[in-house]
C-alpha atoms as a PDB file:
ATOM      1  CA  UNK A   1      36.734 267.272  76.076  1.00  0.00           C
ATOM      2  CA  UNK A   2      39.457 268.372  78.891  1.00  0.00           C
ATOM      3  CA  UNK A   3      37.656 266.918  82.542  1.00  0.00           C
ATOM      4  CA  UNK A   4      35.918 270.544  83.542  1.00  0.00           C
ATOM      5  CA  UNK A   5      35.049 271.532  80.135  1.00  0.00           C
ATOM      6  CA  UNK A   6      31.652 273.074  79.341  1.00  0.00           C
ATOM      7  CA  UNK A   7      30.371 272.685  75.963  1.00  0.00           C
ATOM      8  CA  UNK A   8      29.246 276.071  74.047  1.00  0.00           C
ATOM      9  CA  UNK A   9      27.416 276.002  70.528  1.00  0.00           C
ATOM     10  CA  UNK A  10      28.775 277.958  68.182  1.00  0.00           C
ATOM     11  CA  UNK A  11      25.673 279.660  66.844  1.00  0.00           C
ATOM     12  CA  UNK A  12      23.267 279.847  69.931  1.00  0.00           C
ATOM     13  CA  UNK A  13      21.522 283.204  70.614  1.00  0.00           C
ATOM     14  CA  UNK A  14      21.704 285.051  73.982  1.00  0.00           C
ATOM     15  CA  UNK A  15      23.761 284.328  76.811  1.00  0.00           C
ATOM     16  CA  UNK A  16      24.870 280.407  77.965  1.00  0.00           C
ATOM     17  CA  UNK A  17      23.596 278.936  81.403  1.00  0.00           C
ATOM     18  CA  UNK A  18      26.902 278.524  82.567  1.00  0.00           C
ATOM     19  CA  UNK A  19      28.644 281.835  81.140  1.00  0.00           C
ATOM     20  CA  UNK A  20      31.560 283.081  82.809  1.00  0.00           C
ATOM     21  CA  UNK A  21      31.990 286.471  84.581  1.00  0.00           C
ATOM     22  CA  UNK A  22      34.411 288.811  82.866  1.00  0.00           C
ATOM     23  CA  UNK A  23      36.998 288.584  85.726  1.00  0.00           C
ATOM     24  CA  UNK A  24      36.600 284.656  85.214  1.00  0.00           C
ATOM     25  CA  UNK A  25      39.759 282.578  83.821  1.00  0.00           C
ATOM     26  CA  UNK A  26      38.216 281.067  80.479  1.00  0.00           C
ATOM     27  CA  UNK A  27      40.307 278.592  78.562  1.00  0.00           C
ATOM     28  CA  UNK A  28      38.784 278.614  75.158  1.00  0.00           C
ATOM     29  CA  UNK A  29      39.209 275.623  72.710  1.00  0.00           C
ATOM     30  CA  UNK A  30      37.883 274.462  69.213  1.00  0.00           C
ATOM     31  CA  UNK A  31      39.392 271.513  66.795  1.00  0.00           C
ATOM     32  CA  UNK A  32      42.247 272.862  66.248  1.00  0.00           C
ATOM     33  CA  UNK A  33      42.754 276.202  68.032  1.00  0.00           C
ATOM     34  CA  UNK A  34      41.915 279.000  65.702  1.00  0.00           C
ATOM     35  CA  UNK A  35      38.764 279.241  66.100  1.00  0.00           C
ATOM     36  CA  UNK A  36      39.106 279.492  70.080  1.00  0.00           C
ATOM     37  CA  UNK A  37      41.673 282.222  69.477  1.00  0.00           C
ATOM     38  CA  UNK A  38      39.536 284.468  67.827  1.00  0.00           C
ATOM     39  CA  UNK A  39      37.247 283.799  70.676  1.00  0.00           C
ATOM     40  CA  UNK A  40      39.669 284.554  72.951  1.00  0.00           C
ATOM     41  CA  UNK A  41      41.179 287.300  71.123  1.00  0.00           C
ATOM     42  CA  UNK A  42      36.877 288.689  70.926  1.00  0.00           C
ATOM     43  CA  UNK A  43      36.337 287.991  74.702  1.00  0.00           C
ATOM     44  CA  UNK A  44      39.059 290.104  75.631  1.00  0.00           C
ATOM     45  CA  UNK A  45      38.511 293.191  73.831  1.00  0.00           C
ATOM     46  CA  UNK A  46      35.269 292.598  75.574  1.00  0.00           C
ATOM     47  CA  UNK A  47      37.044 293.156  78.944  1.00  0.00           C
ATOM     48  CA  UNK A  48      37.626 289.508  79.909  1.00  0.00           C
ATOM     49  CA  UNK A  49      41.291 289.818  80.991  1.00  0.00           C
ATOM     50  CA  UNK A  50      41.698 286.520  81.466  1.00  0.00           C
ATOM     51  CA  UNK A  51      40.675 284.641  78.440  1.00  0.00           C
ATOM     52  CA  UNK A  52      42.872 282.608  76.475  1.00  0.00           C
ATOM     53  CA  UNK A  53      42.419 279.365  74.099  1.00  0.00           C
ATOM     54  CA  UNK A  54      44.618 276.158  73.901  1.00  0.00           C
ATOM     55  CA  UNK A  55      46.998 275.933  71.390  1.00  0.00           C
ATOM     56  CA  UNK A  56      46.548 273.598  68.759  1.00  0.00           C
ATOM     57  CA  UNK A  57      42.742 273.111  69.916  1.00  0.00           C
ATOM     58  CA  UNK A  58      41.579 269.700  70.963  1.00  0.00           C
ATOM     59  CA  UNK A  59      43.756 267.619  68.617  1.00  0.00           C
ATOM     60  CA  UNK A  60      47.184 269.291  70.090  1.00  0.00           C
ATOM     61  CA  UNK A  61      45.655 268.576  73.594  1.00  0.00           C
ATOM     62  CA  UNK A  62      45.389 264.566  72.477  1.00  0.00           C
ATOM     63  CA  UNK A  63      48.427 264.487  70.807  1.00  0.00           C
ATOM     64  CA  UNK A  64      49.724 265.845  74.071  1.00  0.00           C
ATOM     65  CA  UNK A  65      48.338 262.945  75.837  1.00  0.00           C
ATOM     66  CA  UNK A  66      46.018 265.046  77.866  1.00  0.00           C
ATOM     67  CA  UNK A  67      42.859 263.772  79.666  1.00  0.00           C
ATOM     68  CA  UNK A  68      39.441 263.881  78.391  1.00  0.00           C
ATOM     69  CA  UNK A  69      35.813 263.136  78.994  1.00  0.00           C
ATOM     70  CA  UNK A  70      32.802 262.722  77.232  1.00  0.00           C
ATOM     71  CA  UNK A  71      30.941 266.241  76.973  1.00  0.00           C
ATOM     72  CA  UNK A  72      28.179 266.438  79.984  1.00  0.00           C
ATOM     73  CA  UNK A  73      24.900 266.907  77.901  1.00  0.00           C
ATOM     74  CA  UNK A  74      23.651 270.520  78.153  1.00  0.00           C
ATOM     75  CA  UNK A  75      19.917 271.301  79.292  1.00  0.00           C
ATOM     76  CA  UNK A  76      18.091 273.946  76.788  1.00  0.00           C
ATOM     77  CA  UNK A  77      15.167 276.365  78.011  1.00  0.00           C
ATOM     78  CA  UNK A  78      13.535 276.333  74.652  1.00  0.00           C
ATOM     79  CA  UNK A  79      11.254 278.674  75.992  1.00  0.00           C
ATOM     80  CA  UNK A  80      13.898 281.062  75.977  1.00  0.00           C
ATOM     81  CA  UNK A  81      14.447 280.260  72.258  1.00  0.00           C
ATOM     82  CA  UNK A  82      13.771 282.650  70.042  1.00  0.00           C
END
């Protein structure tokens, strides 16, 4: 993951503990970037103007030589599981 990155599930219900703001910059990115666009591409016609996904995902990012982490774990309320 790029240092910074928050990990997101893909199939979570309700809203993540560290969810942006709309007026937030959000860099969106999956595997390999289409995925992340039609995030993006979603988030904006949601009135996040500045939303926008990495192209070529994660694996253009390493073939780029970028940095990267290890994913911070995530804590889960499951009592606000549903």
């Amino acid at each position: 993951m790029p240092p910074g990155g928050v990990p997101v599930g893909d199939g979570g219900q309700g809203r993540h503990p560290q969810a942006p703001q709309l007026d937030d910059q959000v860099i969106l990115l999956c595997q390999h970037g289409y995925q992340s666009s039609l995030a993006a591409a979603t988030l904006q016609q949601l009135g996040s103007a500045h939303a926008t996904d990495v192209d070529g995902g994660f694996q253009g990012w390493c073939e780029a030589a970028l940095p990267t982490q290890p994913p911070a774990a995530v804590a889960v309320d499951d009592s606000q599981r549903h």
